[in-house]
N, C-alpha and C. Protein backbone atom coordinates (compact mmCIF):
# COMPACT_ATOMS: atom_id res chain seq x y z
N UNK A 1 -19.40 -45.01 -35.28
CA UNK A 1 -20.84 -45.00 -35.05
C UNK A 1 -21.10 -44.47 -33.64
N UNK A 2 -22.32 -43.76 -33.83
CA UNK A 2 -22.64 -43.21 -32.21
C UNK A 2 -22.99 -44.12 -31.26
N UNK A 3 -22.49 -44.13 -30.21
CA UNK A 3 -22.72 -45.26 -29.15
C UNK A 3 -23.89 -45.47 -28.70
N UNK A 4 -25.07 -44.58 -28.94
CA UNK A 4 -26.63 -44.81 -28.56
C UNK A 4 -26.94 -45.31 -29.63
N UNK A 5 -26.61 -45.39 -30.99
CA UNK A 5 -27.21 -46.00 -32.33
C UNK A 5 -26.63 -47.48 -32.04
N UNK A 6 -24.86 -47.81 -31.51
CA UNK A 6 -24.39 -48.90 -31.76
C UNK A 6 -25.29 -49.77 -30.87
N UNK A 7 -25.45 -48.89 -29.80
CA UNK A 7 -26.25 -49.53 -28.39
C UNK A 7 -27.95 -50.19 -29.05
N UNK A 8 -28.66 -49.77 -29.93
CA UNK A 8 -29.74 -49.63 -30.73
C UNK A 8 -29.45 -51.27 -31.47
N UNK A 9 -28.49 -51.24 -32.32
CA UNK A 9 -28.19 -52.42 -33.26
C UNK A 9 -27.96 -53.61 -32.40
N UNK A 10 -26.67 -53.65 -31.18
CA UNK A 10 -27.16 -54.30 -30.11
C UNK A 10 -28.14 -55.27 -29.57
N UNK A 11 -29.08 -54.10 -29.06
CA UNK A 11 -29.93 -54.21 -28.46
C UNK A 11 -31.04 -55.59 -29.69
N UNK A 12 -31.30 -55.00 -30.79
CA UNK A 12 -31.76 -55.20 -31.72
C UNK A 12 -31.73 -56.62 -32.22
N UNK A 13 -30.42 -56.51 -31.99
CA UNK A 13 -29.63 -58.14 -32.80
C UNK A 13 -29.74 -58.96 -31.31
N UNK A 14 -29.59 -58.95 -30.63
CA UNK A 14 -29.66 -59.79 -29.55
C UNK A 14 -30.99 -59.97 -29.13
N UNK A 15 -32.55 -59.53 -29.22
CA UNK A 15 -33.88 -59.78 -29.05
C UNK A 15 -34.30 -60.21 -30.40
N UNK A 16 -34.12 -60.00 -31.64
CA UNK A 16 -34.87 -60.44 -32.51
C UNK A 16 -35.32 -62.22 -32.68
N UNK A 17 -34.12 -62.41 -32.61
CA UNK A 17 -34.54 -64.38 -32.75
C UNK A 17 -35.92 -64.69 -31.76
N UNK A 18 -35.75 -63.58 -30.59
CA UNK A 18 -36.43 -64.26 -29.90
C UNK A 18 -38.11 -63.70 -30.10
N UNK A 19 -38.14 -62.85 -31.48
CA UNK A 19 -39.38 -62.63 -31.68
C UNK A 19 -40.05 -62.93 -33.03
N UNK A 20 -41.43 -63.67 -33.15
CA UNK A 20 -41.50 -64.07 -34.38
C UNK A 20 -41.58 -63.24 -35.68
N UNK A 21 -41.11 -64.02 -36.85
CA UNK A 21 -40.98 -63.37 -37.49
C UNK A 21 -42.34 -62.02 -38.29
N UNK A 22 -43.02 -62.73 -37.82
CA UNK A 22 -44.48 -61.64 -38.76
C UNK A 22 -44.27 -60.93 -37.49
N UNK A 23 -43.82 -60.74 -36.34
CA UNK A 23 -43.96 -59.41 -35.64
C UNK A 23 -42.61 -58.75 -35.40
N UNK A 24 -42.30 -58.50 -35.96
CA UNK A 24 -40.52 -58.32 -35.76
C UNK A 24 -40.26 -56.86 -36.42
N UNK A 25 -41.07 -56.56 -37.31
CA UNK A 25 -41.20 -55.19 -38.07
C UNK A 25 -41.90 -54.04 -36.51
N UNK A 26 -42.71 -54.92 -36.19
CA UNK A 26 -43.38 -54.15 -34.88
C UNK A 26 -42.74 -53.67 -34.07
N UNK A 27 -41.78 -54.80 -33.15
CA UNK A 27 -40.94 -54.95 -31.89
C UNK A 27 -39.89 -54.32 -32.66
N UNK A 28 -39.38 -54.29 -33.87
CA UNK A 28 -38.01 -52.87 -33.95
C UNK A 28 -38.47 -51.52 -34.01
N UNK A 29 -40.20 -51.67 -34.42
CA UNK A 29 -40.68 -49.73 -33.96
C UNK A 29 -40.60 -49.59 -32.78
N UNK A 30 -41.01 -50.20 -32.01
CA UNK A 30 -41.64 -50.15 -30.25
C UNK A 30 -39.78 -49.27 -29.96
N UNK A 31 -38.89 -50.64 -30.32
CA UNK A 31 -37.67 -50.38 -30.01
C UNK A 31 -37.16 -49.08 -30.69
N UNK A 32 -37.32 -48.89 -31.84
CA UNK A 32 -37.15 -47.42 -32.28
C UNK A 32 -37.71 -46.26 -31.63
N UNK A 33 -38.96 -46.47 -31.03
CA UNK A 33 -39.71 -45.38 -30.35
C UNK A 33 -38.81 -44.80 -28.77
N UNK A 34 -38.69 -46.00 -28.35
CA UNK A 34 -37.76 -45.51 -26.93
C UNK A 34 -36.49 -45.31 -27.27
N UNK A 35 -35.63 -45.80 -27.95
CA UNK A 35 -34.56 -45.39 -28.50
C UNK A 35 -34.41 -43.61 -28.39
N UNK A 36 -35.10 -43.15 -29.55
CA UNK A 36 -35.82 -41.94 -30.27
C UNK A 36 -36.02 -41.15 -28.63
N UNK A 37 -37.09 -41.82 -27.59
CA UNK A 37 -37.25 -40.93 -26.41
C UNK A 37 -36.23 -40.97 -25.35
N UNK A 38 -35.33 -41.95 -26.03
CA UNK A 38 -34.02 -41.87 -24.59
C UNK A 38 -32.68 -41.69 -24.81
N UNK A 39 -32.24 -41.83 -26.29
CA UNK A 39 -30.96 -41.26 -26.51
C UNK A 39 -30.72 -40.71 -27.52
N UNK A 40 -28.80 -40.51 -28.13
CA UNK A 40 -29.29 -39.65 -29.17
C UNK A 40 -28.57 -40.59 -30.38
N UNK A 41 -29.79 -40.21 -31.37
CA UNK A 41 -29.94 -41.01 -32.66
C UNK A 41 -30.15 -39.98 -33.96
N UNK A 42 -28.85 -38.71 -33.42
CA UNK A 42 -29.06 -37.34 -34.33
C UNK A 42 -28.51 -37.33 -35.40
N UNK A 43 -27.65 -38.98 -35.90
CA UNK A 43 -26.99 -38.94 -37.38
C UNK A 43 -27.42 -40.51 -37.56
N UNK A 44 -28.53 -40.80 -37.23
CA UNK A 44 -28.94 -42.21 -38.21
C UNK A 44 -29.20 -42.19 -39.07
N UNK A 45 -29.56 -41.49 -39.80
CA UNK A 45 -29.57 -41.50 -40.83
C UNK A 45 -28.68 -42.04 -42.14
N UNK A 46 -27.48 -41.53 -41.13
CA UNK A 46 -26.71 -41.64 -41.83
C UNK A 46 -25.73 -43.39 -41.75
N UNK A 47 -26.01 -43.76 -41.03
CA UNK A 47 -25.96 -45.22 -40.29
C UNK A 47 -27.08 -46.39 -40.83
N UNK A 48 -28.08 -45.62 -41.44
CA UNK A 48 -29.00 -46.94 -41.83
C UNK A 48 -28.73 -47.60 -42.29
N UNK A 49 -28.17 -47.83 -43.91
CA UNK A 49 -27.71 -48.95 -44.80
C UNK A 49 -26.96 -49.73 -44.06
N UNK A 50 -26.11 -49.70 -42.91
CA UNK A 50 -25.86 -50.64 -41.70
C UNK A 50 -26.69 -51.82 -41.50
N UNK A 51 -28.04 -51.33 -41.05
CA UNK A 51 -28.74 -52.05 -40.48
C UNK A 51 -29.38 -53.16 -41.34
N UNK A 52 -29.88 -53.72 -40.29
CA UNK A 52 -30.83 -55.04 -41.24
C UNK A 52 -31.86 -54.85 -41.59
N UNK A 53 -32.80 -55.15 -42.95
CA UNK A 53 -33.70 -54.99 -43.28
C UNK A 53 -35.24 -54.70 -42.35
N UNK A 54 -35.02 -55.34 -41.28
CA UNK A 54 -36.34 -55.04 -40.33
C UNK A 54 -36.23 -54.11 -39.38
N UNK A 55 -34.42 -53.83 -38.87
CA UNK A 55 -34.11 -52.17 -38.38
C UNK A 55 -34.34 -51.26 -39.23
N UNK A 56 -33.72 -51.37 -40.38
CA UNK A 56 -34.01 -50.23 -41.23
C UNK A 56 -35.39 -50.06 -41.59
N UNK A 57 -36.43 -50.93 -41.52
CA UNK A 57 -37.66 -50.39 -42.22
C UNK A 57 -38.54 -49.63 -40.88
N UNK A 58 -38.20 -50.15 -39.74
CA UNK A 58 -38.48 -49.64 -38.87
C UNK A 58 -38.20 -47.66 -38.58
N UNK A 59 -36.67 -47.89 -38.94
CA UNK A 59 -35.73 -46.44 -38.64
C UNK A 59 -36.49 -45.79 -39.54
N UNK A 60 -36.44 -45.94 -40.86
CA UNK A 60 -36.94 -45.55 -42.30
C UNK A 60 -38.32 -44.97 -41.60
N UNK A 61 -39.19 -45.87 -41.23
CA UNK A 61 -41.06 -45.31 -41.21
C UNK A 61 -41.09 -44.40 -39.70
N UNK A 62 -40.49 -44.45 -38.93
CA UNK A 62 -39.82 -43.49 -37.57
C UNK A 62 -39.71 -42.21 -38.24
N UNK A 63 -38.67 -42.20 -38.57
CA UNK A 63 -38.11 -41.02 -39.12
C UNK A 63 -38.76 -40.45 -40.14
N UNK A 64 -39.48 -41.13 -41.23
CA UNK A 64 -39.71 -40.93 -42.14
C UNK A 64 -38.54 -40.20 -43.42
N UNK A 65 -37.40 -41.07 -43.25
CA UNK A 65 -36.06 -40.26 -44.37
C UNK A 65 -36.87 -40.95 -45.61
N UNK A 66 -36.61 -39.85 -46.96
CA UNK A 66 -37.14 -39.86 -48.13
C UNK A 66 -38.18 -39.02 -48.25
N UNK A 67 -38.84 -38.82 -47.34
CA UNK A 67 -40.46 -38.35 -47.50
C UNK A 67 -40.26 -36.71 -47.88
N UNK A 68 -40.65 -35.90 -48.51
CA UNK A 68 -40.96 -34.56 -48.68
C UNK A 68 -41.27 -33.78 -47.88
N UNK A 69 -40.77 -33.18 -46.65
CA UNK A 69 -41.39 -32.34 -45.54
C UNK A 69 -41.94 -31.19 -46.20
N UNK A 70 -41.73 -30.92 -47.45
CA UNK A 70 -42.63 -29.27 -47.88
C UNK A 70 -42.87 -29.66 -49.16
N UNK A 71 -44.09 -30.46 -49.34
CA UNK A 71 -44.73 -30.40 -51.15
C UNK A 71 -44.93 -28.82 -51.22
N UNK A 72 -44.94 -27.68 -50.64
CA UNK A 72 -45.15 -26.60 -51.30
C UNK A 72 -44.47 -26.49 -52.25
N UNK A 73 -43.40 -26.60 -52.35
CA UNK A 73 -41.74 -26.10 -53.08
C UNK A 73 -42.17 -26.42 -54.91
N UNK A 74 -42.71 -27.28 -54.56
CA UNK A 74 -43.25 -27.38 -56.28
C UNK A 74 -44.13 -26.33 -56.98
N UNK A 75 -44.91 -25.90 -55.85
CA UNK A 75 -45.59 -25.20 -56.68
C UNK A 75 -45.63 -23.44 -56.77
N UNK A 76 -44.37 -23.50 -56.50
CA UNK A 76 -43.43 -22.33 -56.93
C UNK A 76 -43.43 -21.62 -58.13
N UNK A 77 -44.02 -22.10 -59.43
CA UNK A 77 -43.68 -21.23 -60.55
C UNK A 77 -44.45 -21.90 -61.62
């Protein structure tokens, strides 16, 4: 694993307890956002199923992996 992603999970797992739970989806975007502006997180993707359900939904809506970057492509023919 890349050492700015491991550094990420880390970081992650060691602040969460200390945040409640209905805001915890929040405080792993905030944390995803600087992550994202300060190191490199250029194969998380590939690392998500790693994470815990409130990293990953975080990484997931960041990134947006799954989403369609070109609905054109459909309407091809």
């Amino acid at each position: 694993m890349n050492p700015d992603i491991l550094l990420l999970v880390s970081v992650w797992d060691s602040v969460k307890n200390y945040v409640p739970k209905k805001d915890r989806v929040e405080a792993a975007e905030h944390i995803v956002r600087v992550f994202d502006e300060e190191a490199d997180l250029g194969n998380i993707e590939d690392e998500v199923a790693t994470f815990d359900a409130v990293l990953k939904t975080a990484v997931i809506g960041h990134f947006a992996f799954g989403e369609d970057e070109d609905d054109d492509e459909d309407d091809w023919g």
